[in-house]
C-alpha atoms as a PDB file:
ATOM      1  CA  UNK A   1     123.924  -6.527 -10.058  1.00  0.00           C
ATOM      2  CA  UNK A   2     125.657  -8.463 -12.487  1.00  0.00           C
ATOM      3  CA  UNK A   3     124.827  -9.406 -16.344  1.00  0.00           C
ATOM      4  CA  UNK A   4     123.918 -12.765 -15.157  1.00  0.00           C
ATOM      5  CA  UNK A   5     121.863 -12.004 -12.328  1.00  0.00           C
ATOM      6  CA  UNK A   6     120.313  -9.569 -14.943  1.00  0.00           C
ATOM      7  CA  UNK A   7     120.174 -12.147 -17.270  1.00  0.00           C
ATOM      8  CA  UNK A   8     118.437 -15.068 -14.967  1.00  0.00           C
ATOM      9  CA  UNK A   9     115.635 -11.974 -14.436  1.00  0.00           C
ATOM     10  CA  UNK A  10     115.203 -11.616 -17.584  1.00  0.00           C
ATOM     11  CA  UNK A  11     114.220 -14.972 -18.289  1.00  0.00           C
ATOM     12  CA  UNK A  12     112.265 -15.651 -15.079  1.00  0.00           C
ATOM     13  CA  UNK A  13     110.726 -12.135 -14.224  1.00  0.00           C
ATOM     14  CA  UNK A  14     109.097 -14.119 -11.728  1.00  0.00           C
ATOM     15  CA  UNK A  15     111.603 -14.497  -8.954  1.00  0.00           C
ATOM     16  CA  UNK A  16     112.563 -10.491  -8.930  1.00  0.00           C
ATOM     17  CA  UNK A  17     112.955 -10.243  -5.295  1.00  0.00           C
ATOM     18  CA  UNK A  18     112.417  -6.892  -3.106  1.00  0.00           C
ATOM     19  CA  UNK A  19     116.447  -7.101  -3.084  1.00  0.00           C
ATOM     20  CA  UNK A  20     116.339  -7.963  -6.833  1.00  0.00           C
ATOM     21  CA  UNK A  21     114.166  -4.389  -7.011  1.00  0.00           C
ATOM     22  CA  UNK A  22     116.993  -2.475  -4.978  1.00  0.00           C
ATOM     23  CA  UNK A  23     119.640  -3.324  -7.385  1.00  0.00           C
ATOM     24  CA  UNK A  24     117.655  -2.350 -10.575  1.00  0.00           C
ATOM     25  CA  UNK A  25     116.694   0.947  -8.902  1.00  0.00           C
ATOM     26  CA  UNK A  26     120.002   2.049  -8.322  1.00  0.00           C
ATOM     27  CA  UNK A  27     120.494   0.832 -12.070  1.00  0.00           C
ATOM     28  CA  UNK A  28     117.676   3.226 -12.980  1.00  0.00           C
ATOM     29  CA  UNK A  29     119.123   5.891 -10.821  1.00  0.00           C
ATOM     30  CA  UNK A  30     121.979   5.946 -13.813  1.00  0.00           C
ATOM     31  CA  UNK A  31     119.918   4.928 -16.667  1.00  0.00           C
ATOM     32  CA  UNK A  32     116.477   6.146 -16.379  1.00  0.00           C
ATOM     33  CA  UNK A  33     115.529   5.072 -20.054  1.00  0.00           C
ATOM     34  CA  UNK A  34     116.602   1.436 -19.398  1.00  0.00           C
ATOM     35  CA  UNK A  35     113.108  -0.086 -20.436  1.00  0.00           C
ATOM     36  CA  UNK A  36     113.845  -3.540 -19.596  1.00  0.00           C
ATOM     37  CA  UNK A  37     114.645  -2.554 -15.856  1.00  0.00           C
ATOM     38  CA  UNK A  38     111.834  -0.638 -15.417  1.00  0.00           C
ATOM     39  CA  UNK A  39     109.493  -3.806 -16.686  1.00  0.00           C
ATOM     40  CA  UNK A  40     111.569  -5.802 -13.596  1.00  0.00           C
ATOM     41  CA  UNK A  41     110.863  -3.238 -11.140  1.00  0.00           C
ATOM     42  CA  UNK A  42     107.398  -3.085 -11.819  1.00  0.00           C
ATOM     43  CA  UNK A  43     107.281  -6.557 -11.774  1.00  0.00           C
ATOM     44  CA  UNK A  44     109.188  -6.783  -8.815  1.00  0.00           C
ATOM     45  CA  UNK A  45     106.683  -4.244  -7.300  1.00  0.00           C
ATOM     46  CA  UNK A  46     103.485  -6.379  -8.198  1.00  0.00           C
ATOM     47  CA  UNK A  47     104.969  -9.182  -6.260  1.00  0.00           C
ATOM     48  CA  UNK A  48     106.708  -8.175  -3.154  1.00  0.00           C
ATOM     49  CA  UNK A  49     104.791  -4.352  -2.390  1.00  0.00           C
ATOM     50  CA  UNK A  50     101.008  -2.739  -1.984  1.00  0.00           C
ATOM     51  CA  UNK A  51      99.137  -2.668  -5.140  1.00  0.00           C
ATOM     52  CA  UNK A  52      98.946   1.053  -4.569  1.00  0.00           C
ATOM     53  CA  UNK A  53     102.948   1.074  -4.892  1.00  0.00           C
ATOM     54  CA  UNK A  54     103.188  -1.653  -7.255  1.00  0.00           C
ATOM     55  CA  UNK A  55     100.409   0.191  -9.511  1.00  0.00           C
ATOM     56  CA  UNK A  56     102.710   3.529  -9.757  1.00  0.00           C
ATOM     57  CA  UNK A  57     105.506   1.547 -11.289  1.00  0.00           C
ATOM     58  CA  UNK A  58     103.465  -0.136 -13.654  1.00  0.00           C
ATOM     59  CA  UNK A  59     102.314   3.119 -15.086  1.00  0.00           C
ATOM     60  CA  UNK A  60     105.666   4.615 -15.095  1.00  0.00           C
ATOM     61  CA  UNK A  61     107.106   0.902 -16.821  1.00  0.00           C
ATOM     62  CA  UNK A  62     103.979   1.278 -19.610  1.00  0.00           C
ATOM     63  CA  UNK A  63     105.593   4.963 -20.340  1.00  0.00           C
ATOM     64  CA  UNK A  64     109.108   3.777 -20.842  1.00  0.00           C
ATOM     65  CA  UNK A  65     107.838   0.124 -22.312  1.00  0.00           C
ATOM     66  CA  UNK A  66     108.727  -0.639 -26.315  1.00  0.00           C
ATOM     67  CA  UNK A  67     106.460  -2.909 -26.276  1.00  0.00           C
ATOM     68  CA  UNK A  68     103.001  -2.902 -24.069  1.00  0.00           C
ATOM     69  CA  UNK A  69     101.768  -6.459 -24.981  1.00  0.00           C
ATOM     70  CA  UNK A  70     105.229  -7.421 -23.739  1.00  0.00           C
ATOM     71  CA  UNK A  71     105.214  -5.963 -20.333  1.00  0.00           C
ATOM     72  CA  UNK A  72     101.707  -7.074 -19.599  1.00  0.00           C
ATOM     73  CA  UNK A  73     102.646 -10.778 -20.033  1.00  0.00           C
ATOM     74  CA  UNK A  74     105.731 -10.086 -17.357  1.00  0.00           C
ATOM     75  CA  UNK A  75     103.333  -8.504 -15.340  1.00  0.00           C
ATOM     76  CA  UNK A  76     100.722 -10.901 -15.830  1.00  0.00           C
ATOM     77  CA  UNK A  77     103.202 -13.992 -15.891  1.00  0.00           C
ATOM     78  CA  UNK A  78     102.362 -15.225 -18.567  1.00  0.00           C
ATOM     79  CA  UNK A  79     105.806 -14.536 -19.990  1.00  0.00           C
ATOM     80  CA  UNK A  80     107.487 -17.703 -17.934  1.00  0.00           C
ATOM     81  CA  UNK A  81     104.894 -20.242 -18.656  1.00  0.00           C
ATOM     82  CA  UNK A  82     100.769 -18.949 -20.004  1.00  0.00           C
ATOM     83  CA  UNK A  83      99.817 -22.069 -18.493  1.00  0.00           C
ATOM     84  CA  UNK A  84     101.197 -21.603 -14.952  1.00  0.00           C
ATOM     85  CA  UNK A  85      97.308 -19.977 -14.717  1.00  0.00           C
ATOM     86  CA  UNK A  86      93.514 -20.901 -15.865  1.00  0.00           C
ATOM     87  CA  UNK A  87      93.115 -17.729 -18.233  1.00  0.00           C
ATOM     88  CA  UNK A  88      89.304 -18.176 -18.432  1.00  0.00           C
ATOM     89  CA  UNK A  89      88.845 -18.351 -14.367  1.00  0.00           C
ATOM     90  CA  UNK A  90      86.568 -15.344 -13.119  1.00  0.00           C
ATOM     91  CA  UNK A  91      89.368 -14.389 -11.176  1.00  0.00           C
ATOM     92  CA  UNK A  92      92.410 -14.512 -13.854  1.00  0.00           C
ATOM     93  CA  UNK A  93      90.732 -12.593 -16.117  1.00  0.00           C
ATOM     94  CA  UNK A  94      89.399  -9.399 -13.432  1.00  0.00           C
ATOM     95  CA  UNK A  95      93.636  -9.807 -12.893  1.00  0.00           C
ATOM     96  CA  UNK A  96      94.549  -9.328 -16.339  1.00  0.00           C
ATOM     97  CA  UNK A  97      92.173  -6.622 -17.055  1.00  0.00           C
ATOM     98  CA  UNK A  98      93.406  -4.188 -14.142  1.00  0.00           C
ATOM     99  CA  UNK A  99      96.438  -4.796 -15.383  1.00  0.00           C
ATOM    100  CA  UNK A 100      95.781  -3.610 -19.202  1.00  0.00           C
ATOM    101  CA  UNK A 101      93.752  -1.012 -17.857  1.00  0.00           C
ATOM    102  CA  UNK A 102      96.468   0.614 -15.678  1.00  0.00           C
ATOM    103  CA  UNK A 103      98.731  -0.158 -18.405  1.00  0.00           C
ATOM    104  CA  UNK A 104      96.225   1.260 -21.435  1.00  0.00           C
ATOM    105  CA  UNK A 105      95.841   4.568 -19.182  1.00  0.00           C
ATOM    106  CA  UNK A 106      99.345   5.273 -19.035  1.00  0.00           C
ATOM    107  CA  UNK A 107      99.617   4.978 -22.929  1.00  0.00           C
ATOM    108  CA  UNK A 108      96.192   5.584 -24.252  1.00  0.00           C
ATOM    109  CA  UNK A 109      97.751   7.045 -27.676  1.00  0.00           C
ATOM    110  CA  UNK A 110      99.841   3.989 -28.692  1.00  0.00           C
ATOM    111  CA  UNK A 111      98.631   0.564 -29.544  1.00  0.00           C
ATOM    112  CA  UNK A 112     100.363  -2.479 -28.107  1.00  0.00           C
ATOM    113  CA  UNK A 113     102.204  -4.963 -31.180  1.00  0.00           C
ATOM    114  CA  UNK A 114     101.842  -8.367 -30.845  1.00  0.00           C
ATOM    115  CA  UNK A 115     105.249  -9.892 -29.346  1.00  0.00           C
ATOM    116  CA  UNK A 116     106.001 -13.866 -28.311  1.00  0.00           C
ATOM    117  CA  UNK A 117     107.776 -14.721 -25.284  1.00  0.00           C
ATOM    118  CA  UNK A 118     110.919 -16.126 -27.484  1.00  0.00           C
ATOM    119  CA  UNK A 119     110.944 -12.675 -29.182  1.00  0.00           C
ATOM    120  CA  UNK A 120     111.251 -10.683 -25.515  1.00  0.00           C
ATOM    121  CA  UNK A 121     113.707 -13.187 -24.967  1.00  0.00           C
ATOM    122  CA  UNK A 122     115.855 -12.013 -28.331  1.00  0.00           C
ATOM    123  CA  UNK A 123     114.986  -8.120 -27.944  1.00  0.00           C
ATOM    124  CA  UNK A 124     116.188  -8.721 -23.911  1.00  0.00           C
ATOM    125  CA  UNK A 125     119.638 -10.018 -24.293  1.00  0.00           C
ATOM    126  CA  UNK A 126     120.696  -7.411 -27.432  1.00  0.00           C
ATOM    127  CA  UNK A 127     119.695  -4.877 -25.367  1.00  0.00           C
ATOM    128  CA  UNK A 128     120.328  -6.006 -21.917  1.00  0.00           C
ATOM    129  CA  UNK A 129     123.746  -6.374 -23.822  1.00  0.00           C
ATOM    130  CA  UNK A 130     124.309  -2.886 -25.271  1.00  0.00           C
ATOM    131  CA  UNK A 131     123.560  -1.905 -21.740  1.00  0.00           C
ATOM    132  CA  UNK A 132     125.663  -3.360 -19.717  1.00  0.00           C
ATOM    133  CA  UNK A 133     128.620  -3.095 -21.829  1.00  0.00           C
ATOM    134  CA  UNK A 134     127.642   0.797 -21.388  1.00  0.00           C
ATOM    135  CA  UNK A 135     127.834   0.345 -17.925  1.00  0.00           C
ATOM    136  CA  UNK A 136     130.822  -1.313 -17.680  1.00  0.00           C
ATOM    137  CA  UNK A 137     132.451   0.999 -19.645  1.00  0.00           C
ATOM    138  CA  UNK A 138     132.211   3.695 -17.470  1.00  0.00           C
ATOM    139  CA  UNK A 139     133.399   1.829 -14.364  1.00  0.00           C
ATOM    140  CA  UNK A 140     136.206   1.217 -17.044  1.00  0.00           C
ATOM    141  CA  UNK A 141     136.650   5.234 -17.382  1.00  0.00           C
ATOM    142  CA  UNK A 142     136.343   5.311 -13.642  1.00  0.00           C
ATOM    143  CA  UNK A 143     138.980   2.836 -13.168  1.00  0.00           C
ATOM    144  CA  UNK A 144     141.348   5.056 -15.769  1.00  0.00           C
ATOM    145  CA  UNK A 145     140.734   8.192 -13.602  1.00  0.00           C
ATOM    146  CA  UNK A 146     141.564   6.526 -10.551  1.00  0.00           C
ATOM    147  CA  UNK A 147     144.843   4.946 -12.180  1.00  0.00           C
ATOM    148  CA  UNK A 148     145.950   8.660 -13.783  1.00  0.00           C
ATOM    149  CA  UNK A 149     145.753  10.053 -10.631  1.00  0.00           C
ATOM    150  CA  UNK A 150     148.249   7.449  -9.270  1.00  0.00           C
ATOM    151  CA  UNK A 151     150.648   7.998 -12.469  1.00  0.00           C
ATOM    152  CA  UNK A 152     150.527  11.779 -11.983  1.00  0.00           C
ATOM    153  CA  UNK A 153     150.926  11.408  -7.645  1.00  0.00           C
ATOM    154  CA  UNK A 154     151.858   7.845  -6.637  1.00  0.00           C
ATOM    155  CA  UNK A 155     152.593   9.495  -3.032  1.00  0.00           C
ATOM    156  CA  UNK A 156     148.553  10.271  -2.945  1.00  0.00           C
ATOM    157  CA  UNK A 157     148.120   6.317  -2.702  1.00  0.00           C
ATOM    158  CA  UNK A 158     151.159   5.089  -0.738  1.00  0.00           C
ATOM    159  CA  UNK A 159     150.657   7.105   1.744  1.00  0.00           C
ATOM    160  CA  UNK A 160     151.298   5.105   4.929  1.00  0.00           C
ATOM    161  CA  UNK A 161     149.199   5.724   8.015  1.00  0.00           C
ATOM    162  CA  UNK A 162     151.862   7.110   9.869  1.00  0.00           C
ATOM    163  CA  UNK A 163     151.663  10.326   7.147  1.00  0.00           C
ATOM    164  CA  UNK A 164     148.053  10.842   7.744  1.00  0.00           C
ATOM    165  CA  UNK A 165     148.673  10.399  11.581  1.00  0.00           C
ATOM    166  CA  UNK A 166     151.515  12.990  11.396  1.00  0.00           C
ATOM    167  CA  UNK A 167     149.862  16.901  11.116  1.00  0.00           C
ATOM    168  CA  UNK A 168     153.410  18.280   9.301  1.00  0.00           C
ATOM    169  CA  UNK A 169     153.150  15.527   6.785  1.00  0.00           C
ATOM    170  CA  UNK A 170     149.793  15.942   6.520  1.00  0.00           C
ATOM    171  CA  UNK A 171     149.924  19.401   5.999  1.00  0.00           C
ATOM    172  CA  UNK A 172     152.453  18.641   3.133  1.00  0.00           C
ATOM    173  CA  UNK A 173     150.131  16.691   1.264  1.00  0.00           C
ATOM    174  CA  UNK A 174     147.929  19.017   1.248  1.00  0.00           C
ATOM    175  CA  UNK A 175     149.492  21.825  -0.037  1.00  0.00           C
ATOM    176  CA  UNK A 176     151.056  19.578  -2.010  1.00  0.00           C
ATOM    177  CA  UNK A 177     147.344  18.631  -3.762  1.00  0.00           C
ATOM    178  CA  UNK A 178     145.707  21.930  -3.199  1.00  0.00           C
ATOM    179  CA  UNK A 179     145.202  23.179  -6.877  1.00  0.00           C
ATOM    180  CA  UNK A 180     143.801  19.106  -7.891  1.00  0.00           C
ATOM    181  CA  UNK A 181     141.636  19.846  -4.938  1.00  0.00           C
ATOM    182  CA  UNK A 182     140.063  22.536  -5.658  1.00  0.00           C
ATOM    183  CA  UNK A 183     139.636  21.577  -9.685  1.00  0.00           C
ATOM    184  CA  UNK A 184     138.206  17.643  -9.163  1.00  0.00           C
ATOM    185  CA  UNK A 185     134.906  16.727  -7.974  1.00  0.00           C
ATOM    186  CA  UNK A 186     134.400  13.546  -9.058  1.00  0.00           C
ATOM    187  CA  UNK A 187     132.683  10.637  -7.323  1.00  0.00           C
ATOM    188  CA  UNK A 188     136.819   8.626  -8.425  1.00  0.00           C
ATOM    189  CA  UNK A 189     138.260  11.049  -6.414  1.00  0.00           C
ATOM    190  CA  UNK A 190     136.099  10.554  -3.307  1.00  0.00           C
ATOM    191  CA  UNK A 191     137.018   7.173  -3.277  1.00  0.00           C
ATOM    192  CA  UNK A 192     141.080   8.344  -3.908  1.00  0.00           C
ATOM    193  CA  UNK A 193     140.462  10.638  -0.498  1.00  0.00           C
ATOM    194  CA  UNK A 194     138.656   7.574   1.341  1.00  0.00           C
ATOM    195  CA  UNK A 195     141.388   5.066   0.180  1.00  0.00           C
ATOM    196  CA  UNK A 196     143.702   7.468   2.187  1.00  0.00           C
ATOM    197  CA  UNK A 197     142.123   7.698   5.187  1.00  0.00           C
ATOM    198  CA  UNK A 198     141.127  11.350   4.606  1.00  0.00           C
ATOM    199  CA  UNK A 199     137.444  10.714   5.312  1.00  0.00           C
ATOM    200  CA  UNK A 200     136.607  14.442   5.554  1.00  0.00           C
ATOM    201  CA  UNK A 201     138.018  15.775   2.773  1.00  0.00           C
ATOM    202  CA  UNK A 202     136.010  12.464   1.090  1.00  0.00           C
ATOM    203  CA  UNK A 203     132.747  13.572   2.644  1.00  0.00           C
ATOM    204  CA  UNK A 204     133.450  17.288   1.536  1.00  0.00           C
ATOM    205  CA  UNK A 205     134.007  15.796  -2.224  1.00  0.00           C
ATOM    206  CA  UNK A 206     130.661  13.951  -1.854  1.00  0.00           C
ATOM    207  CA  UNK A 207     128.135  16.904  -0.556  1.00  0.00           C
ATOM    208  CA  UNK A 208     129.661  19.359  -3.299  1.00  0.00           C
ATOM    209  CA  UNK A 209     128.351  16.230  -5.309  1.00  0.00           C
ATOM    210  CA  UNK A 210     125.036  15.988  -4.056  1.00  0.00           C
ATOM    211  CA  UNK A 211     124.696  20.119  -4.931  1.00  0.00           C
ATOM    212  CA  UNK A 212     126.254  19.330  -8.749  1.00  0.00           C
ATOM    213  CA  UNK A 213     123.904  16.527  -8.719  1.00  0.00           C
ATOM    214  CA  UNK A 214     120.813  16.437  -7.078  1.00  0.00           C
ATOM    215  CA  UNK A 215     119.031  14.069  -8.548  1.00  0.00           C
ATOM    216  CA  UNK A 216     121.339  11.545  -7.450  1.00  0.00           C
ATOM    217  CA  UNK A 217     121.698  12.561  -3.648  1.00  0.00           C
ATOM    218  CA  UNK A 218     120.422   9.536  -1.777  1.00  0.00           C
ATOM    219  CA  UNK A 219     123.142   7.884  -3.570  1.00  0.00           C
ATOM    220  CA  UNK A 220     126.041  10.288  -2.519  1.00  0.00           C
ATOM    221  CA  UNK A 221     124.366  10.166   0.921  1.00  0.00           C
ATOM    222  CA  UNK A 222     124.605   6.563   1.257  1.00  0.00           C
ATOM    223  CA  UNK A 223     128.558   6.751   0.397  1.00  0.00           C
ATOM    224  CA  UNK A 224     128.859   9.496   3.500  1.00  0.00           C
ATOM    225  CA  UNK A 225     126.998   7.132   5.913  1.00  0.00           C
ATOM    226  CA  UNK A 226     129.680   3.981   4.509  1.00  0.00           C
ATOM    227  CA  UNK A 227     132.723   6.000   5.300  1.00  0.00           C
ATOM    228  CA  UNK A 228     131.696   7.622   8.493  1.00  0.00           C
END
């Protein structure tokens, strides 16, 4: 997802889409404290799954929220316009109050402050900001990995497919990279391997991933199933 696709959902919680909800998940996946993602999920939740579902990630958005007042209006949506909705229909109001009651259960021991939709605006973009520069930072570092390795090996990249084809030459590159081999397991490296065409030794990088990190399997699992 990119900071402006971030940013438009920011602004108009409203149109998170179930594809909108994929992208911040995998977000989450790397920064599980990221509040304002977890408010867009569980908007994104309310609007394209079962209440049941949608429900669960409201909870777990009210745990993570700075500000409960805040994420009920994004739930509610109220945040984009309060008079999108008659707040004194029967209906409107038996809405809004499963809502702060879901939200009040999941934190009974802290009181909601009072926050205006230009001030979730303000808080948004600082910290959407600080965020994403975060994030981009590391696919910085990433990028820096992948370059040293071409400094300290340019033959690792260049390659040609008539080395990988060829089992002597191939067998020289290996030995050649055996000790780097056996010391890196790093998600940059995987990619180095796949870039090559040595989509086992890629896959091998990725499942001694998934058992250094667990909690981000699916994710490792997902880059076997792209380079198989």
């Amino acid at each position: 997802m990119t900071k402006e696709a971030f940013s438009y959902l920011v602004t108009n919680p409203n149109e998170v889409s179930k594809k909108d909800v994929e992208s911040l998940e995998a977000i989450l996946e790397e920064y599980p404290f990221f509040q304002l993602a977890h408010t867009l999920v569980a908007k994104g939740y309310h609007a394209n799954y079962a209440e049941e579902l949608a429900n669960e990630k409201i909870r777990k958005a009210a745990i993570y929220a700075l500000n409960r007042n805040a994420l009920r209006k994004v739930i509610n949506g109220s945040f984009v316009n309060e008079n999108l909705v008659p707040q004194n229909s029967p209906s409107t109001v038996e809405y809004i109050n499963k809502v702060d009651k879901i939200i009040e259960q999941a934190t009974a021991e802290e009181q909601p402050q009072t926050f205006a939709n230009h001030d979730l605006v303000a808080f948004s973009a600082s910290y959407e900001d600080a965020l994403l520069d975060d994030i981009l930072n590391k696919q910085q570092k990433q990028l820096d990995i992948i370059n040293s390795f071409i400094e300290k090996d340019p033959g690792l990249i260049r390659t040609s497919k008539s080395q990988i084809d060829s089992p002597v030459n191939h067998i020289d590159l290996s030995a050649k990279s055996t000790k780097a081999e056996k010391e890196v397991v790093t998600e940059s490296y995987a990619k180095i391997l796949t870039m090559q065409g040595r989509k086992e030794k890629a896959i091998e990088v990725y499942e001694k991933l998934i058992l250094k990190f667990p909690e981000k399997k699916a994710y490792f699992a997902d880059k076997i199933k792209a380079i198989q």
